[in-house]
Protein backbone atom coordinates (compact mmCIF):
# COMPACT_ATOMS: atom_id res chain seq x y z
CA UNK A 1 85.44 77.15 110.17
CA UNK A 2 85.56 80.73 111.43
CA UNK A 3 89.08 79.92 112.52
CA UNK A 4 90.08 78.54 108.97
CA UNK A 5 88.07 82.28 107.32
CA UNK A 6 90.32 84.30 109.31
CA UNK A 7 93.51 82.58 108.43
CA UNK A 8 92.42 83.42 105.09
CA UNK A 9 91.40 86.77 105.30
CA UNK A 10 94.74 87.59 107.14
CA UNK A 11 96.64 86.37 103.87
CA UNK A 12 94.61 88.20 101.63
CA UNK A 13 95.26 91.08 103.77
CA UNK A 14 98.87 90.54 104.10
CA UNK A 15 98.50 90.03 100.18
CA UNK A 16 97.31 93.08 99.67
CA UNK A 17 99.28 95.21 101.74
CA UNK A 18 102.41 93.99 101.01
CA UNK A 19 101.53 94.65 97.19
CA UNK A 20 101.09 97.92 97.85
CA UNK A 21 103.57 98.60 99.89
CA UNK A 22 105.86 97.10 96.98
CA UNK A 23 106.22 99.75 94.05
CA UNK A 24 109.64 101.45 92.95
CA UNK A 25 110.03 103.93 90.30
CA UNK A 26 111.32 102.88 86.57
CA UNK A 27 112.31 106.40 85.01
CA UNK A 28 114.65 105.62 82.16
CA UNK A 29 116.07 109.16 82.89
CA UNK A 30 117.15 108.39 85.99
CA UNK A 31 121.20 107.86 85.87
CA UNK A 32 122.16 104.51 87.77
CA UNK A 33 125.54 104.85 89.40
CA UNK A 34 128.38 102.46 89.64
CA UNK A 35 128.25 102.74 93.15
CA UNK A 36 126.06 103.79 96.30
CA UNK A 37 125.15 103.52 99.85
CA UNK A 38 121.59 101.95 100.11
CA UNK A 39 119.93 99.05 101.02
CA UNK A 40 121.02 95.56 99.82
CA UNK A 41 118.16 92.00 100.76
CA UNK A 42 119.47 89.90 103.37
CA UNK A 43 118.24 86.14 102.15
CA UNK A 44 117.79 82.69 103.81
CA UNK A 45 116.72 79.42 102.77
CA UNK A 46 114.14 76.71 104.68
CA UNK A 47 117.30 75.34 106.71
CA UNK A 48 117.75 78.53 108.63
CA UNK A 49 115.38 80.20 108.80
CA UNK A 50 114.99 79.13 112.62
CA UNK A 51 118.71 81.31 112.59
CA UNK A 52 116.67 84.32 112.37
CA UNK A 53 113.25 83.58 113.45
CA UNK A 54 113.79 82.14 117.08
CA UNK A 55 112.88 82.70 120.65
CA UNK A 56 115.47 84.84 122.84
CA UNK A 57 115.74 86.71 125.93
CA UNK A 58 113.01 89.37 126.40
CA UNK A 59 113.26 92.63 124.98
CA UNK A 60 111.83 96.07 125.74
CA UNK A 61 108.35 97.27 124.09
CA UNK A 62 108.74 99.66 121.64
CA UNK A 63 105.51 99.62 119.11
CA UNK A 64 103.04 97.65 120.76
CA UNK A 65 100.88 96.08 118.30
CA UNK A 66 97.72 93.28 118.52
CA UNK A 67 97.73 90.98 121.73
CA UNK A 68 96.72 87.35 122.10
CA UNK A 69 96.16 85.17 125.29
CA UNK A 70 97.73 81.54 125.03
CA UNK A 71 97.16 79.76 127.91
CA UNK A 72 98.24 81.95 131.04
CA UNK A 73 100.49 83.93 128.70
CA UNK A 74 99.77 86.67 126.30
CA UNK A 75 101.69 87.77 122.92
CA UNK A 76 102.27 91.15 122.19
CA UNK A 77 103.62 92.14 118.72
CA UNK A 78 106.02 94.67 118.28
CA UNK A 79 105.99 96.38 115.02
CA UNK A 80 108.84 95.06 112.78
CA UNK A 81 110.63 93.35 115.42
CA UNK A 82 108.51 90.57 116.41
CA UNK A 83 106.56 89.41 119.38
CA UNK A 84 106.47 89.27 123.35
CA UNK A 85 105.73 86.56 125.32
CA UNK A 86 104.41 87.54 129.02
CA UNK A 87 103.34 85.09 131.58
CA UNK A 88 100.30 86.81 132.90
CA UNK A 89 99.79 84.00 135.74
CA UNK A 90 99.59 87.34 137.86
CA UNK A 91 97.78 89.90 136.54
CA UNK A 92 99.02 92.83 138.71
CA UNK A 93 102.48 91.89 138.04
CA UNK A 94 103.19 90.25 134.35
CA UNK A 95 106.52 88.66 133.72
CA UNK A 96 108.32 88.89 130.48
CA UNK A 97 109.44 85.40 129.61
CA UNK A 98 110.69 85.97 125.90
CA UNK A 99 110.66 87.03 122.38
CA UNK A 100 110.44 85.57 119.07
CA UNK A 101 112.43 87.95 116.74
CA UNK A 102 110.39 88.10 113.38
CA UNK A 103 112.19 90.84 111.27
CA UNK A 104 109.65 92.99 108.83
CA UNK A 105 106.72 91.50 111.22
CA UNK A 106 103.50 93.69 110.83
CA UNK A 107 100.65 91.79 111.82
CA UNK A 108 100.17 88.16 112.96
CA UNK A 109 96.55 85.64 113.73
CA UNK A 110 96.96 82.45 115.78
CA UNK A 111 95.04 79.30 115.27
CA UNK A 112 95.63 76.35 118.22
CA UNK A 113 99.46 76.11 118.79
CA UNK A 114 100.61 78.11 115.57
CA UNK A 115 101.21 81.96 114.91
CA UNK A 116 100.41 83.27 111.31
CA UNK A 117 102.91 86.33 110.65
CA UNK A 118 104.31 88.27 107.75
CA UNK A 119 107.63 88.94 107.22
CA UNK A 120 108.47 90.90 104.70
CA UNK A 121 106.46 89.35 102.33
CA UNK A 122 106.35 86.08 103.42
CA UNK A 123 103.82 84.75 105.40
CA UNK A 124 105.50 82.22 108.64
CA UNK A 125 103.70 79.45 110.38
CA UNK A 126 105.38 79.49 114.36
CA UNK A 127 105.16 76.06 116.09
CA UNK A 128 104.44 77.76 119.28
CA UNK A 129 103.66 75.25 121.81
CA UNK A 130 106.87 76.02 123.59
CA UNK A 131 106.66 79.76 123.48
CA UNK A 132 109.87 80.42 125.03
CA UNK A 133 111.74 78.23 121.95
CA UNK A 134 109.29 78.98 118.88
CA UNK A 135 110.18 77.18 115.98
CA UNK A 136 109.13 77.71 112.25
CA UNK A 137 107.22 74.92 110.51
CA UNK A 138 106.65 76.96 106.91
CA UNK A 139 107.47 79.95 105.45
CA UNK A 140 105.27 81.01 102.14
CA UNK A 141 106.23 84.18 99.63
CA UNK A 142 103.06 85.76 99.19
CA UNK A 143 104.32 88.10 96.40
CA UNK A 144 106.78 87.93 93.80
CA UNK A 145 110.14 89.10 95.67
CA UNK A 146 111.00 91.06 92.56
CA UNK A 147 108.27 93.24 93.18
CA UNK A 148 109.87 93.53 97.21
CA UNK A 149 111.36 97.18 98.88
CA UNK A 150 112.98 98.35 101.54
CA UNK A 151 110.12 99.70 104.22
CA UNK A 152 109.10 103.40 105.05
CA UNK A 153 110.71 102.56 108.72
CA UNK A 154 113.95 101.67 106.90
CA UNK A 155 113.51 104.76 105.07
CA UNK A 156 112.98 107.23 107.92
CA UNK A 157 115.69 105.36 109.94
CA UNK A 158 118.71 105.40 107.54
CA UNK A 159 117.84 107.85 104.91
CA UNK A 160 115.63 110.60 106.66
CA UNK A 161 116.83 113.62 104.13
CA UNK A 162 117.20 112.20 100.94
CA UNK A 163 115.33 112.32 98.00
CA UNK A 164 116.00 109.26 95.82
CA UNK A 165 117.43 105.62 97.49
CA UNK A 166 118.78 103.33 95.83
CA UNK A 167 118.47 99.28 96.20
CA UNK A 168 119.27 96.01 95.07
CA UNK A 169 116.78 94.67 93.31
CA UNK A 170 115.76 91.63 94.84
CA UNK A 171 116.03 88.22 93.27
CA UNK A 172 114.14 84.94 94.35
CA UNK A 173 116.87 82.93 92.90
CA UNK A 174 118.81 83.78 95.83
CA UNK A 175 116.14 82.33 98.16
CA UNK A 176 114.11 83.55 100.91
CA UNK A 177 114.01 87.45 100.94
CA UNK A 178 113.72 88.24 105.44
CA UNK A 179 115.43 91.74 105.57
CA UNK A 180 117.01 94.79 104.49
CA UNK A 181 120.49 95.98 105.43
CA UNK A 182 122.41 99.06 104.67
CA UNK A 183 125.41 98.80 102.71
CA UNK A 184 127.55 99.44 99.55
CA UNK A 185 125.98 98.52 96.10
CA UNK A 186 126.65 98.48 92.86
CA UNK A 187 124.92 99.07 90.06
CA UNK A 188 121.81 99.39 91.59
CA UNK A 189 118.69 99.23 88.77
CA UNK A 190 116.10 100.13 91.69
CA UNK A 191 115.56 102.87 93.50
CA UNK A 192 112.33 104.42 95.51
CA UNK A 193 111.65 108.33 95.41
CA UNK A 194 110.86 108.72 99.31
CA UNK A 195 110.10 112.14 99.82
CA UNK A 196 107.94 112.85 97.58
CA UNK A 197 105.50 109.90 98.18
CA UNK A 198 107.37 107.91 95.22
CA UNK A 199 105.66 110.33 92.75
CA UNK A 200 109.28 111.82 91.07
């Protein structure tokens, strides 16, 4: 039972957070251009998403996030990228065996053999059993993908100066929203005002 409460505080959580996180400006005075370099959703559909959540050779640590133990190995997360799998058979000297590349991955909980993590919005069951080839039994939007932005990261990393960046607008007929990518757009209705805490 406590098991079963955490799993569903951790979606409430990730419900929460990723509502927040998901507000863009409507300002009818704002002049939408033809074109423009800015961020564009990268979609997927239940037959592949195990093309972009997988297991893969390991990786190096960059934004160490919470740890589990399974077994004699732990999992680290790493902050948007996904997590680490380390056999920890020895403690004085670990062994990185893999990682499972979640893209947009924040936080995670693990119950038995599965991982619970979000990705961008969505919130991915991880048949983890075999750690070092992860597969994904489910994948569940936990907000409306309309309501769905680019993150600060993506922000900092791409567009560090600006003042206004605009995006596609995503749309859940297109399926599964994982990612973000930079690229040419047109027409773009959305837009977030970044450095001015999305207050223009």
């Amino acid at each position: 039972m406590k098991s079963q409460n955490q799993l569903l505080n951790f979606a409430f959580i990730l419900f929460v957070v990723t509502l927040l996180s998901a507000c863009y400006n409507e300002d009818n005075s704002v002049k939408i251009p033809s074109i423009a370099i800015g961020f564009k959703p990268v979609y997927v559909d239940s037959n592949t998403i195990n093309e972009v959540i997988y297991s893969t050779n390991p990786r190096v640590l960059v934004k160490p996030g919470k740890i589990f133990k399974y077994g004699k190995m732990l999992l680290i997360s790493d902050e948007n990228k996904g997590i680490h799998v380390i056999d920890n058979s020895d403690k004085i000297n670990p062994i990185k065996k893999a990682f499972i590349n979640i893209p947009g991955n924040i936080d995670l909980a693990r119950k038995g053999n599965y991982l619970y993590a979000d990705c961008n919005g969505n919130l991915v069951t991880i048949d983890i059993s075999d750690p070092l080839n992860a597969k994904v039994t489910s994948i569940i939007n936990t907000i409306q993908i309309s309501k769905l932005r680019p993150t600060n990261d993506l922000m900092n990393k791409y567009f560090p100066n600006e003042s206004r960046v605009f995006y596609e607008c995503a749309d859940e007929r297109k399926g599964i929203l994982l990612s973000w990518e930079k690229d040419t757009i047109y027409k773009p209705e959305c837009y977030l005002g970044y450095s001015r805490s999305f207050e223009e």
